[in-house]
C-alpha atoms as a PDB file:
ATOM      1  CA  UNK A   1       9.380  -9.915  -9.607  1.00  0.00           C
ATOM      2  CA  UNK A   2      11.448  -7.230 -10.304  1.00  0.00           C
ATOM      3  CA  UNK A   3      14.818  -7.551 -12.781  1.00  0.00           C
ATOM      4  CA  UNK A   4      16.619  -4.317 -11.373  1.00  0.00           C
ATOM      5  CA  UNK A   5      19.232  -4.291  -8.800  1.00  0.00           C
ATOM      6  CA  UNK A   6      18.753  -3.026  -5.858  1.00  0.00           C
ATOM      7  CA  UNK A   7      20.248  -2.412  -2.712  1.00  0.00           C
ATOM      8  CA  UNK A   8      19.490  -3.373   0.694  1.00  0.00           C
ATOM      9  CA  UNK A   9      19.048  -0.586   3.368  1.00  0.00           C
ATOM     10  CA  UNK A  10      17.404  -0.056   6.904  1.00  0.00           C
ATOM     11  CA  UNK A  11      16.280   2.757   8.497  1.00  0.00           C
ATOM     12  CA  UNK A  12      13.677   3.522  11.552  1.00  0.00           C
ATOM     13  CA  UNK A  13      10.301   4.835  11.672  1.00  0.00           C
ATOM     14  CA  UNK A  14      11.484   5.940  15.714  1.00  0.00           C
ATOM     15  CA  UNK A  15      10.555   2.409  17.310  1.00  0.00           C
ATOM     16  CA  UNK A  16      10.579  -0.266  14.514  1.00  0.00           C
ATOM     17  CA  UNK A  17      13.653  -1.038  12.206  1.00  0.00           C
ATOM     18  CA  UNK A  18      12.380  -0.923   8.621  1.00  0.00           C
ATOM     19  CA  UNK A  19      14.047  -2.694   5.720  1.00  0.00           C
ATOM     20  CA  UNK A  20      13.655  -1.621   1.981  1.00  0.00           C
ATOM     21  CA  UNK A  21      15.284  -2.009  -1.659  1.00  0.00           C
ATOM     22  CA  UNK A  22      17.110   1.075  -2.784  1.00  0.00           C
ATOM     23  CA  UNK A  23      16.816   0.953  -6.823  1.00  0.00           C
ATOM     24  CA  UNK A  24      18.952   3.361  -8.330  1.00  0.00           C
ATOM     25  CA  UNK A  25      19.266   4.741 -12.148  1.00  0.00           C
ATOM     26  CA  UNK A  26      21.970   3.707 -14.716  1.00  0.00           C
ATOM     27  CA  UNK A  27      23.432   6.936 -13.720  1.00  0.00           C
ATOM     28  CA  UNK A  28      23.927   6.211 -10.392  1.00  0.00           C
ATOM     29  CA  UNK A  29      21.314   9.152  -8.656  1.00  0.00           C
ATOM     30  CA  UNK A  30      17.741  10.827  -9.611  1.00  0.00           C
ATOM     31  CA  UNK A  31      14.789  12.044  -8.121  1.00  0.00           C
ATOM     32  CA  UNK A  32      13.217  10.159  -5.708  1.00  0.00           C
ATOM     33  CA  UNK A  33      10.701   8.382  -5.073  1.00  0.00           C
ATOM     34  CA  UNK A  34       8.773   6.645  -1.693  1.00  0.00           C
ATOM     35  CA  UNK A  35       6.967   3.247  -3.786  1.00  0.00           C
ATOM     36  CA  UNK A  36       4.536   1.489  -1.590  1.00  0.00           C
ATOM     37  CA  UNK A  37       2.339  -1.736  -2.250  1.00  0.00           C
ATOM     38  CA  UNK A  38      -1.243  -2.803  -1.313  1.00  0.00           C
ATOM     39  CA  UNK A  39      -2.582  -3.582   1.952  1.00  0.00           C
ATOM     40  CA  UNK A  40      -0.827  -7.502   3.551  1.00  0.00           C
ATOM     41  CA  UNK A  41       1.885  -6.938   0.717  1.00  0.00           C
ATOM     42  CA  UNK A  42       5.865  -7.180   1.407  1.00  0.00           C
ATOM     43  CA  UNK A  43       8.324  -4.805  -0.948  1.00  0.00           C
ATOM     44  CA  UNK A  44       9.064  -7.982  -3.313  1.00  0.00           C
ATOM     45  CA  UNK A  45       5.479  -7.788  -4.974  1.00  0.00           C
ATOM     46  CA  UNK A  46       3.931  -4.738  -6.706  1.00  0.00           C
ATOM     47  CA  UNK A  47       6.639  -2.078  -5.459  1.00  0.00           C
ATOM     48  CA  UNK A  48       9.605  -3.551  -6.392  1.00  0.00           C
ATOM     49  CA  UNK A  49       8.163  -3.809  -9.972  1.00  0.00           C
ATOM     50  CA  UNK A  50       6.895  -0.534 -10.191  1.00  0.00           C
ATOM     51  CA  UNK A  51      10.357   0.575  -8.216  1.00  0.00           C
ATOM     52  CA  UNK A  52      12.519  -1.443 -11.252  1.00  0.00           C
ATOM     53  CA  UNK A  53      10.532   0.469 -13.684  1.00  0.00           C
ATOM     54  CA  UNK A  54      10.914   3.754 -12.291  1.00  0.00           C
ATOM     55  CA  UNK A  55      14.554   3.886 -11.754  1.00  0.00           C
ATOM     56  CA  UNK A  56      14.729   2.646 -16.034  1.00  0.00           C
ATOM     57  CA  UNK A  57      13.726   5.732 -16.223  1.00  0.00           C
ATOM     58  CA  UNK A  58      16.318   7.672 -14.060  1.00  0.00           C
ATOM     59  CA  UNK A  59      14.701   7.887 -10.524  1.00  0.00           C
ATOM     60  CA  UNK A  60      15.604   6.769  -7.412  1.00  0.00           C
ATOM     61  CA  UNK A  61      13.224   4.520  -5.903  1.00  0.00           C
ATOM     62  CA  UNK A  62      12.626   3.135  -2.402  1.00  0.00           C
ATOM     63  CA  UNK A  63      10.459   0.350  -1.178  1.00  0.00           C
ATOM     64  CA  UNK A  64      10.098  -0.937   2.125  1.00  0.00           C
ATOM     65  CA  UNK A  65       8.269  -3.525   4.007  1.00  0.00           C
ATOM     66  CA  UNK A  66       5.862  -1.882   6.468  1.00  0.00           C
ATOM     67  CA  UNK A  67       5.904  -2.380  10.185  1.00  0.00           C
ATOM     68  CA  UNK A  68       4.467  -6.283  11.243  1.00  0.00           C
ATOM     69  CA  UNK A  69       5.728  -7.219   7.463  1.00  0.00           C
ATOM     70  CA  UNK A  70       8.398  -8.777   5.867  1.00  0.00           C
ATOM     71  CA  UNK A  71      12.132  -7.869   6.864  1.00  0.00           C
ATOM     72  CA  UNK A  72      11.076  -5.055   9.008  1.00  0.00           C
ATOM     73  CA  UNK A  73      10.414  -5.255  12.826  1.00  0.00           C
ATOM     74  CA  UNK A  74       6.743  -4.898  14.826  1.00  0.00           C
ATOM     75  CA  UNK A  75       5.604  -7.991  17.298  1.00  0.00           C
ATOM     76  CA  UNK A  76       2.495  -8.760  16.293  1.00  0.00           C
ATOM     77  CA  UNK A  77       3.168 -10.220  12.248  1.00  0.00           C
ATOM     78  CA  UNK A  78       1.156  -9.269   9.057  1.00  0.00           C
ATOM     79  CA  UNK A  79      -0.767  -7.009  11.069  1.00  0.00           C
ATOM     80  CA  UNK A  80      -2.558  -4.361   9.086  1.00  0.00           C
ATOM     81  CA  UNK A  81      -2.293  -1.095  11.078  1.00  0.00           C
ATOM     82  CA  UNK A  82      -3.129   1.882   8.566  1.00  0.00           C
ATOM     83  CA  UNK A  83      -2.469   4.558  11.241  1.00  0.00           C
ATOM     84  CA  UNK A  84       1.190   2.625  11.446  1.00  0.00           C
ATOM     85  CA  UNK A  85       1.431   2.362   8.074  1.00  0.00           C
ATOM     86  CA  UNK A  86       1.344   6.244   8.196  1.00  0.00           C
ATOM     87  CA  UNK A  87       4.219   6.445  10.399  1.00  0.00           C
ATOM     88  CA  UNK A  88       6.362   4.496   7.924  1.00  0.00           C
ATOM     89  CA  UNK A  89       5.582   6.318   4.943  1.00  0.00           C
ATOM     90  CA  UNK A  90       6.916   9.351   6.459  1.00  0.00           C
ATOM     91  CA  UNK A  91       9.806   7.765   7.811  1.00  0.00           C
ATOM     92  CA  UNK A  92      10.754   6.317   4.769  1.00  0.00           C
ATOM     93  CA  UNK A  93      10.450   9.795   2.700  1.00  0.00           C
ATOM     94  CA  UNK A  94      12.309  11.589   5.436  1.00  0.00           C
ATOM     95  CA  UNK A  95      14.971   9.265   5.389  1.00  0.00           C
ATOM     96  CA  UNK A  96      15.193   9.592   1.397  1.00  0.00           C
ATOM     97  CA  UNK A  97      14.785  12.917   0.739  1.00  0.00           C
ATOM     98  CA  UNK A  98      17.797  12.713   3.715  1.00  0.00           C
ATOM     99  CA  UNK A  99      20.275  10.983   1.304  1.00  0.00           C
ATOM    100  CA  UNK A 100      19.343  12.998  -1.491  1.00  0.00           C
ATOM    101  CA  UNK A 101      19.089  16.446   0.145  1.00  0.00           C
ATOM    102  CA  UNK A 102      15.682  17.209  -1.369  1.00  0.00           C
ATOM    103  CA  UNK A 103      12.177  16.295  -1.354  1.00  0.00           C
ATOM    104  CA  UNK A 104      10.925  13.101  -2.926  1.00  0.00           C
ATOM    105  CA  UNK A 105       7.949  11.783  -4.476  1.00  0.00           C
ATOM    106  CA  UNK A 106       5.428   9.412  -3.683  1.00  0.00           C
ATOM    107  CA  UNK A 107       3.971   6.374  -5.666  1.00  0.00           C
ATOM    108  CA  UNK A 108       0.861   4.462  -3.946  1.00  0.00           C
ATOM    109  CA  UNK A 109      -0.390   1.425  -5.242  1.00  0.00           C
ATOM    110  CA  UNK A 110      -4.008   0.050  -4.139  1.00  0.00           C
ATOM    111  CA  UNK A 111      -4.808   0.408  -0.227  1.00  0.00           C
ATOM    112  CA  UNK A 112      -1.280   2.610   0.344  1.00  0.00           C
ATOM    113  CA  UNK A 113      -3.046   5.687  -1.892  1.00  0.00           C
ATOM    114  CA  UNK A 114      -4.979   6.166   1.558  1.00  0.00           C
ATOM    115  CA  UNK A 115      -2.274   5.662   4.064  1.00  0.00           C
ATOM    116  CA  UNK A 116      -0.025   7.788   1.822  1.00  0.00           C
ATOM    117  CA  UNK A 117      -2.159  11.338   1.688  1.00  0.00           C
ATOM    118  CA  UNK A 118      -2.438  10.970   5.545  1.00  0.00           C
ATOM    119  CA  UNK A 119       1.615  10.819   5.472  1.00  0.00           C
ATOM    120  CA  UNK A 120       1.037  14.330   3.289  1.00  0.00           C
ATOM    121  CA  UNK A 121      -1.384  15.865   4.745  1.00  0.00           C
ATOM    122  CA  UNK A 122       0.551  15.264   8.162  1.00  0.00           C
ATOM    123  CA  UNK A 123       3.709  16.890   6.553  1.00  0.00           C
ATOM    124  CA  UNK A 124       5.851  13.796   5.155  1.00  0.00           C
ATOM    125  CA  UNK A 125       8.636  15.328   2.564  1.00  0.00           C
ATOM    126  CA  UNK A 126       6.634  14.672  -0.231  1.00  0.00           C
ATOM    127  CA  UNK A 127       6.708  17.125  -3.304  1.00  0.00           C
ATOM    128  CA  UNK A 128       4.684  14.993  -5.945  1.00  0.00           C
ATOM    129  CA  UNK A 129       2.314  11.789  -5.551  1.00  0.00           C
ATOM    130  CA  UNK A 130       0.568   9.508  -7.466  1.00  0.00           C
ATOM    131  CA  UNK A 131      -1.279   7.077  -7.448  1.00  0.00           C
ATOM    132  CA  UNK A 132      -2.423   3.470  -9.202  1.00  0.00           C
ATOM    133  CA  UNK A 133      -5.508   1.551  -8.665  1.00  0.00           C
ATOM    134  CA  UNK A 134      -6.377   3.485  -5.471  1.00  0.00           C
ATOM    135  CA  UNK A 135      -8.648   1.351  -2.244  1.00  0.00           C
ATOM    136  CA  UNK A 136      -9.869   4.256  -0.904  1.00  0.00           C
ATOM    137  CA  UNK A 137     -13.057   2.502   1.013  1.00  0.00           C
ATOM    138  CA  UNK A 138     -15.075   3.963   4.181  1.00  0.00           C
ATOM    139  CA  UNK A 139     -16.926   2.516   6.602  1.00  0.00           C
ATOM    140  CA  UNK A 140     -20.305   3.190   4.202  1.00  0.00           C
ATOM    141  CA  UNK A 141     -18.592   1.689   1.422  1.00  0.00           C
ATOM    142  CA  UNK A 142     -16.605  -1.287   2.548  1.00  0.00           C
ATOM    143  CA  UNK A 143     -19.634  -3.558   3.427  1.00  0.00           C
ATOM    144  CA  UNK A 144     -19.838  -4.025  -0.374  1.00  0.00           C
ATOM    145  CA  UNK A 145     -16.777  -6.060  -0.412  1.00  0.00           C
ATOM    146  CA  UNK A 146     -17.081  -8.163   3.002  1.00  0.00           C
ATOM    147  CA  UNK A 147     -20.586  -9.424   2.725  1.00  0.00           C
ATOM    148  CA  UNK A 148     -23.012  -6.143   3.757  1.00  0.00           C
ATOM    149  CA  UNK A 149     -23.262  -4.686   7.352  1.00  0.00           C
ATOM    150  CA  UNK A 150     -23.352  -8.221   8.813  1.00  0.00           C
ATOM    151  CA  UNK A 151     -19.891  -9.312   7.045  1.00  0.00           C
ATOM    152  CA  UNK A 152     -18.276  -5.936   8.163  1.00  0.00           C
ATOM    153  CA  UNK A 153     -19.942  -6.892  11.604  1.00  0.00           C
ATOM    154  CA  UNK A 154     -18.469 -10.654  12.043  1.00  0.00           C
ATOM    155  CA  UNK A 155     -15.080  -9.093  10.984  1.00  0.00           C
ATOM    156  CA  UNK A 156     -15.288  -6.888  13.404  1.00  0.00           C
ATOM    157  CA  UNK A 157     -16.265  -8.801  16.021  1.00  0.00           C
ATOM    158  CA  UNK A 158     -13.744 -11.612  15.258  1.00  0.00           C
ATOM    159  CA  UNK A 159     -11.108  -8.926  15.167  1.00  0.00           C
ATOM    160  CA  UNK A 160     -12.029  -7.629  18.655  1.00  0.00           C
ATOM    161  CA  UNK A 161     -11.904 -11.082  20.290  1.00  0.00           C
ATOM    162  CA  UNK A 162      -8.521 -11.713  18.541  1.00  0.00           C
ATOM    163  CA  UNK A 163      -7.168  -8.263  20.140  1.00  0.00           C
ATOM    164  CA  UNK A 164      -8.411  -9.764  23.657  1.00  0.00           C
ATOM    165  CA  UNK A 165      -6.660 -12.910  23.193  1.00  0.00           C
ATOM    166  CA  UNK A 166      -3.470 -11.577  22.229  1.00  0.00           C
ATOM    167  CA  UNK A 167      -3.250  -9.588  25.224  1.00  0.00           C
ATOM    168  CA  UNK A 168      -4.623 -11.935  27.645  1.00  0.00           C
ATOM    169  CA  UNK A 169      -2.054 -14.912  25.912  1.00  0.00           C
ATOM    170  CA  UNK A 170      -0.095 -13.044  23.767  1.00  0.00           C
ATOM    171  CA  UNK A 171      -1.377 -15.393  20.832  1.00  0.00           C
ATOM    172  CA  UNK A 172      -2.068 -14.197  17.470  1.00  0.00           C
ATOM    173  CA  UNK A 173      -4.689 -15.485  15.170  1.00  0.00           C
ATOM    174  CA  UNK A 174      -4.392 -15.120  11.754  1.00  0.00           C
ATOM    175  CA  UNK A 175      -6.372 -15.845   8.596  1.00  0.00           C
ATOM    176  CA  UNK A 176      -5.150 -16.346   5.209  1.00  0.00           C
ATOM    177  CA  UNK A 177      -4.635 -12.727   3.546  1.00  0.00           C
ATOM    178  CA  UNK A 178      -5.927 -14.592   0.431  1.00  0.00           C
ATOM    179  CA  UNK A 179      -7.389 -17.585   0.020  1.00  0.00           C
ATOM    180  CA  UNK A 180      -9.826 -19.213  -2.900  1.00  0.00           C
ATOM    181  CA  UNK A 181     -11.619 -21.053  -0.438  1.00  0.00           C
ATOM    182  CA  UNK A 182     -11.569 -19.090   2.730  1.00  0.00           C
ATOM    183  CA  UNK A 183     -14.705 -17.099   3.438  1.00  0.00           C
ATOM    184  CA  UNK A 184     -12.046 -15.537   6.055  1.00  0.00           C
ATOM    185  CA  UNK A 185      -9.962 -14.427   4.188  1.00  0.00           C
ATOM    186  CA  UNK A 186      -8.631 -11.199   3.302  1.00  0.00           C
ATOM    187  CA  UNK A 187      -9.177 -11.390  -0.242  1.00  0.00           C
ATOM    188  CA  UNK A 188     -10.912 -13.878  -2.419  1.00  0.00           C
ATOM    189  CA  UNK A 189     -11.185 -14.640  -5.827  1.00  0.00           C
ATOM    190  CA  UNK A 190     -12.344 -11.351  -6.684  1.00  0.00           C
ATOM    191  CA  UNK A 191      -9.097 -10.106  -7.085  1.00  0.00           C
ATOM    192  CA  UNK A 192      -8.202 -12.077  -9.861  1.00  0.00           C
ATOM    193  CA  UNK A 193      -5.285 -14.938  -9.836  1.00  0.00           C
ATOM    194  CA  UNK A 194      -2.728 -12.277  -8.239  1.00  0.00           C
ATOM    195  CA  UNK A 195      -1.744 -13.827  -5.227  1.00  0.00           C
ATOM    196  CA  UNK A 196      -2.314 -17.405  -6.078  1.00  0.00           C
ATOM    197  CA  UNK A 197       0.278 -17.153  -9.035  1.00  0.00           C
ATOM    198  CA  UNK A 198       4.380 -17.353  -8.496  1.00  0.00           C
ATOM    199  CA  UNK A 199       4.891 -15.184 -11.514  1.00  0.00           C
ATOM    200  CA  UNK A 200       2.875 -12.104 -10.485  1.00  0.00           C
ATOM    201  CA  UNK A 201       1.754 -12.296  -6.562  1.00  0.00           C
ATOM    202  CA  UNK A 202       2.911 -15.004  -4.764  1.00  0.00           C
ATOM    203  CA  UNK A 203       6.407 -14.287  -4.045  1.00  0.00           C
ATOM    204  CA  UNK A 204       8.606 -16.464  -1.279  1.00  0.00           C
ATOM    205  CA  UNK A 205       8.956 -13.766   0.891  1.00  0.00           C
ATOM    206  CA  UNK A 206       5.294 -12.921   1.023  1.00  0.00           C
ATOM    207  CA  UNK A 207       3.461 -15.025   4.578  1.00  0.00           C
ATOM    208  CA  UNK A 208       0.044 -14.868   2.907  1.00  0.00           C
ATOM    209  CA  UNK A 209      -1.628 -14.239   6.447  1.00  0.00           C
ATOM    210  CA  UNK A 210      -3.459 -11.289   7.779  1.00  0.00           C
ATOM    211  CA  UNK A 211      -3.808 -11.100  12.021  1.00  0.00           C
ATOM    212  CA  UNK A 212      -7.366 -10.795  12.455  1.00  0.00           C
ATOM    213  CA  UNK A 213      -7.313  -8.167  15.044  1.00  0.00           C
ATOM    214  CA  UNK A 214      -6.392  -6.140  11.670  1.00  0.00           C
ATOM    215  CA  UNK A 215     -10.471  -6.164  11.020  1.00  0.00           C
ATOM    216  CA  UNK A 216     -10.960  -2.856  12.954  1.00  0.00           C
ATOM    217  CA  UNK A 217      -8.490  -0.568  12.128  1.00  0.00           C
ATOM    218  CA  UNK A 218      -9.099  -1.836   8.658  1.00  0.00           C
ATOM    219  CA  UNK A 219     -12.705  -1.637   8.427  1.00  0.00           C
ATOM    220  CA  UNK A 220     -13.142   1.694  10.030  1.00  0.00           C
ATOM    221  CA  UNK A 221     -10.369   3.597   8.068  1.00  0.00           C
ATOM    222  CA  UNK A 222     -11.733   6.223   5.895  1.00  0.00           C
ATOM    223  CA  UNK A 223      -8.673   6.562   3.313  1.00  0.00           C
ATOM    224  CA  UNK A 224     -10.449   9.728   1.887  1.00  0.00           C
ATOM    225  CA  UNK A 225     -10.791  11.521   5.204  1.00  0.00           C
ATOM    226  CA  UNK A 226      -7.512  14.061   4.838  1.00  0.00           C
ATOM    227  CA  UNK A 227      -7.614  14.297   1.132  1.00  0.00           C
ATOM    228  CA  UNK A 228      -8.444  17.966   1.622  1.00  0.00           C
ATOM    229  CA  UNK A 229      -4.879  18.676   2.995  1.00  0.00           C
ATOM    230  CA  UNK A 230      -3.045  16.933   0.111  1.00  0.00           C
ATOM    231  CA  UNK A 231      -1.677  20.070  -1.631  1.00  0.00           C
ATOM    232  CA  UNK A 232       0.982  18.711  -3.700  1.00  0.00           C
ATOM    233  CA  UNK A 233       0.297  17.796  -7.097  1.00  0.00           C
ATOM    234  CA  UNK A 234      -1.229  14.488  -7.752  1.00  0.00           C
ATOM    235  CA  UNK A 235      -2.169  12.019 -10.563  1.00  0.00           C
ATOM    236  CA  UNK A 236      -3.976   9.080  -9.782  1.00  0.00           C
ATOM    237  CA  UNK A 237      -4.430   6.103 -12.344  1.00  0.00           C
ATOM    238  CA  UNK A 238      -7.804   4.672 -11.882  1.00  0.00           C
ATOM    239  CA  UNK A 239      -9.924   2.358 -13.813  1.00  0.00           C
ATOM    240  CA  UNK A 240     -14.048   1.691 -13.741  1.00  0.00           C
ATOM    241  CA  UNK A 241     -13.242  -2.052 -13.210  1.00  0.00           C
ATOM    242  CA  UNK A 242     -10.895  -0.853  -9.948  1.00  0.00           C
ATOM    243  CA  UNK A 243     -11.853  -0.819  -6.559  1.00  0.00           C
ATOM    244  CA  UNK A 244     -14.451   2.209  -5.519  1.00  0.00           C
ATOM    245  CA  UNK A 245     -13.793   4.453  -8.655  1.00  0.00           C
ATOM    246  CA  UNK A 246     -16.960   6.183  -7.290  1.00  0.00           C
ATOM    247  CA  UNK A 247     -14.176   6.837  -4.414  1.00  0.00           C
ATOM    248  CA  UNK A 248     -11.746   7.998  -6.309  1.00  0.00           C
ATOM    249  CA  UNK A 249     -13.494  10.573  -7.856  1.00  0.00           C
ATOM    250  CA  UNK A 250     -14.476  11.504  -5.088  1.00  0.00           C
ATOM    251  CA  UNK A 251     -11.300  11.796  -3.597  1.00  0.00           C
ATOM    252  CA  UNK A 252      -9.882  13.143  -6.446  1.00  0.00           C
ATOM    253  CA  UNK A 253     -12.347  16.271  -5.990  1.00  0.00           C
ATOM    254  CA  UNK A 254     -11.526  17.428  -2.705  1.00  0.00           C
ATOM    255  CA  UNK A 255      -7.799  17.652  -3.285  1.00  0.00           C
ATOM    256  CA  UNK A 256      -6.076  21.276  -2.176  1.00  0.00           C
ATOM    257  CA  UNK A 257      -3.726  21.271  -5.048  1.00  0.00           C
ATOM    258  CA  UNK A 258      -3.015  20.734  -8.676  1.00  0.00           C
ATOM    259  CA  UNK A 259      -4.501  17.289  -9.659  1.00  0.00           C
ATOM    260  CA  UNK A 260      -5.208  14.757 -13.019  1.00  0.00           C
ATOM    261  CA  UNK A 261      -7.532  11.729 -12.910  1.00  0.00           C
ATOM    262  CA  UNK A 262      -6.276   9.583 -15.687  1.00  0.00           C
ATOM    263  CA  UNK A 263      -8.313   6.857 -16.821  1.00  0.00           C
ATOM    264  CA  UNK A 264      -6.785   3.040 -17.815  1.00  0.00           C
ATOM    265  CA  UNK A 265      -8.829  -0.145 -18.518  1.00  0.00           C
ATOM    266  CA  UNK A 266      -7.952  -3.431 -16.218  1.00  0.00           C
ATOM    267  CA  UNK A 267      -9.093  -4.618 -13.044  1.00  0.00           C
ATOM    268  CA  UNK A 268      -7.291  -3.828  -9.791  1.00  0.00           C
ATOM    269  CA  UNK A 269      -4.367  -6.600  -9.830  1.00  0.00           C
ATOM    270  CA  UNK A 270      -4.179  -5.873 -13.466  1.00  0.00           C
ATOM    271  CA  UNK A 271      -2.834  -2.545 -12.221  1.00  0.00           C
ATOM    272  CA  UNK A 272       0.128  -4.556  -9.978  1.00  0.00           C
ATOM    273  CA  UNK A 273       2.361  -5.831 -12.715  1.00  0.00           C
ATOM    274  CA  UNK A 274       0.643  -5.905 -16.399  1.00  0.00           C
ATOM    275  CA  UNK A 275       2.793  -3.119 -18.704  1.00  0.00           C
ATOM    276  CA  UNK A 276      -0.224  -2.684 -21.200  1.00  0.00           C
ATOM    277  CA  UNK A 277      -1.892  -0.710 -18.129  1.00  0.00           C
ATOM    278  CA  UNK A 278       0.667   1.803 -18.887  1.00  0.00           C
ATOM    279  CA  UNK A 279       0.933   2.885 -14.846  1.00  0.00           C
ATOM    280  CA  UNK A 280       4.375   1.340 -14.805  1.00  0.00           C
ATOM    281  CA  UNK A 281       5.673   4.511 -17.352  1.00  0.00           C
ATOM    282  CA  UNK A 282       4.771   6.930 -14.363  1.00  0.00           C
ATOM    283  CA  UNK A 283       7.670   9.329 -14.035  1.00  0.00           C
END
């Protein structure tokens, strides 16, 4: 998806060997900035387009596939590990705030608003973050997406039984992360046409699977729990057709420091690639 040249680095989060895009300015060097995607994503979809964008406009800008995903390392593929996720947002902004000898900044898109404010609340290098089209669920609000308290059940349940066989048989079971038809999937049509459609979502480097011992540690993560130690300033892009804008305000309100809620029209995936959301001009 995205036009700008990049280039290819690796770099550790202490265990796993992480691989990213490095897209640099015109001039050569700027400011940077940590870009990650939404949850089951790899770097070629929504943060390599916002990255392009963001070094047009003189920054520095690293993406990265997470742990499980993509390029980088982790056993047990396209499995969704917030807590891990965590790990490799710091490592990331430690290693590029390394190379430029100064603090970075941090732009989450979708599910990675949550996993990033852990990474700052926990102490990741991160001077300025933002954010576009935040999933910030809970447990009390994520039944609304996965078919009530029995859907968030079933998942759960199917999640815990794939955990047992993978470490009785070391065999991993994995749903589509989005499928039209799929009542097991990750995603349905609800998010729009994203990740069914070569010229937005549905990139050659992307699996489309999600290991369904993910369920848990997905379902129970509260991506709102630390925003009270986020004391950097923060923007966050957010629309009433998003996910949980009732969240994000929410969210929003119990930040520590200096903090704008700016409000765009467009559904969540709108928020991924379209220009006319005006996210991409973040800088």
């Amino acid at each position: 998806m995205a036009s700008q040249k990049f280039e290819r680095v690796t770099f550790d989060n202490g265990n796993v060997r992480l691989v990213g895009h490095l897209f640099k300015p015109a001039a050569g060097v700027g400011p940077g900035v940590v870009v990650t995607g939404s949850w089951t994503t790899v770097k070629e979809q929504m943060a390599d387009h916002y990255a392009a964008k963001l070094a047009e406009q003189g920054l520095t800008a690293l993406t990265f596939d997470f742990t499980h995903y993509g390029e980088s390392g982790g056993d047990i593929r396209e499995f969704e590990n917030p807590l891990e996720k965590v790990k490799d947002i710091s490592a990331a902004a430690r290693w590029l705030s390394g190379i430029l000898g100064e603090p970075v900044g941090g732009l989450a898109i979708c599910a990675s608003a949550g996993y990033m404010s852990y990474a700052i609340a926990e102490g990741a290098p991160i001077a300025a973050f933002a954010s576009v089209a935040a999933w910030l669920h809970n447990p009390e609000t994520v039944a609304t997406v996965y078919g009530g308290a029995e859907g968030v059940r079933q998942r759960t349940q199917d999640g815990e039984a794939a955990r047992k066989l993978y470490q009785d048989t070391g065999v991993v079971h994995h749903v589509p992360a989005y499928s039209a038809t799929d009542p097991k999937a990750g995603m349905g049509t609800a998010v729009g046409d994203y990740y069914s459609n070569p010229a937005t979502g549905a990139v050659p480097e992307w699996s489309n699977r999600l290991a369904v011992l993910s369920w848990p540690e997905w379902l129970g993560y509260d991506g709102s729990a630390r925003a009270k130690e986020v004391e950097i300033p923060t923007l966050m892009i957010h629309s009433e057709d998003a996910a949980f804008p009732e969240n994000v305000r929410r969210f929003t309100g119990m930040l520590a420091g200096p903090h704008e809620l700016l409000w765009r029209k467009g559904t969540q995936t709108d928020f991924y690639y379209r220009p006319e959301q005006g996210a991409a001009r973040i800088s």
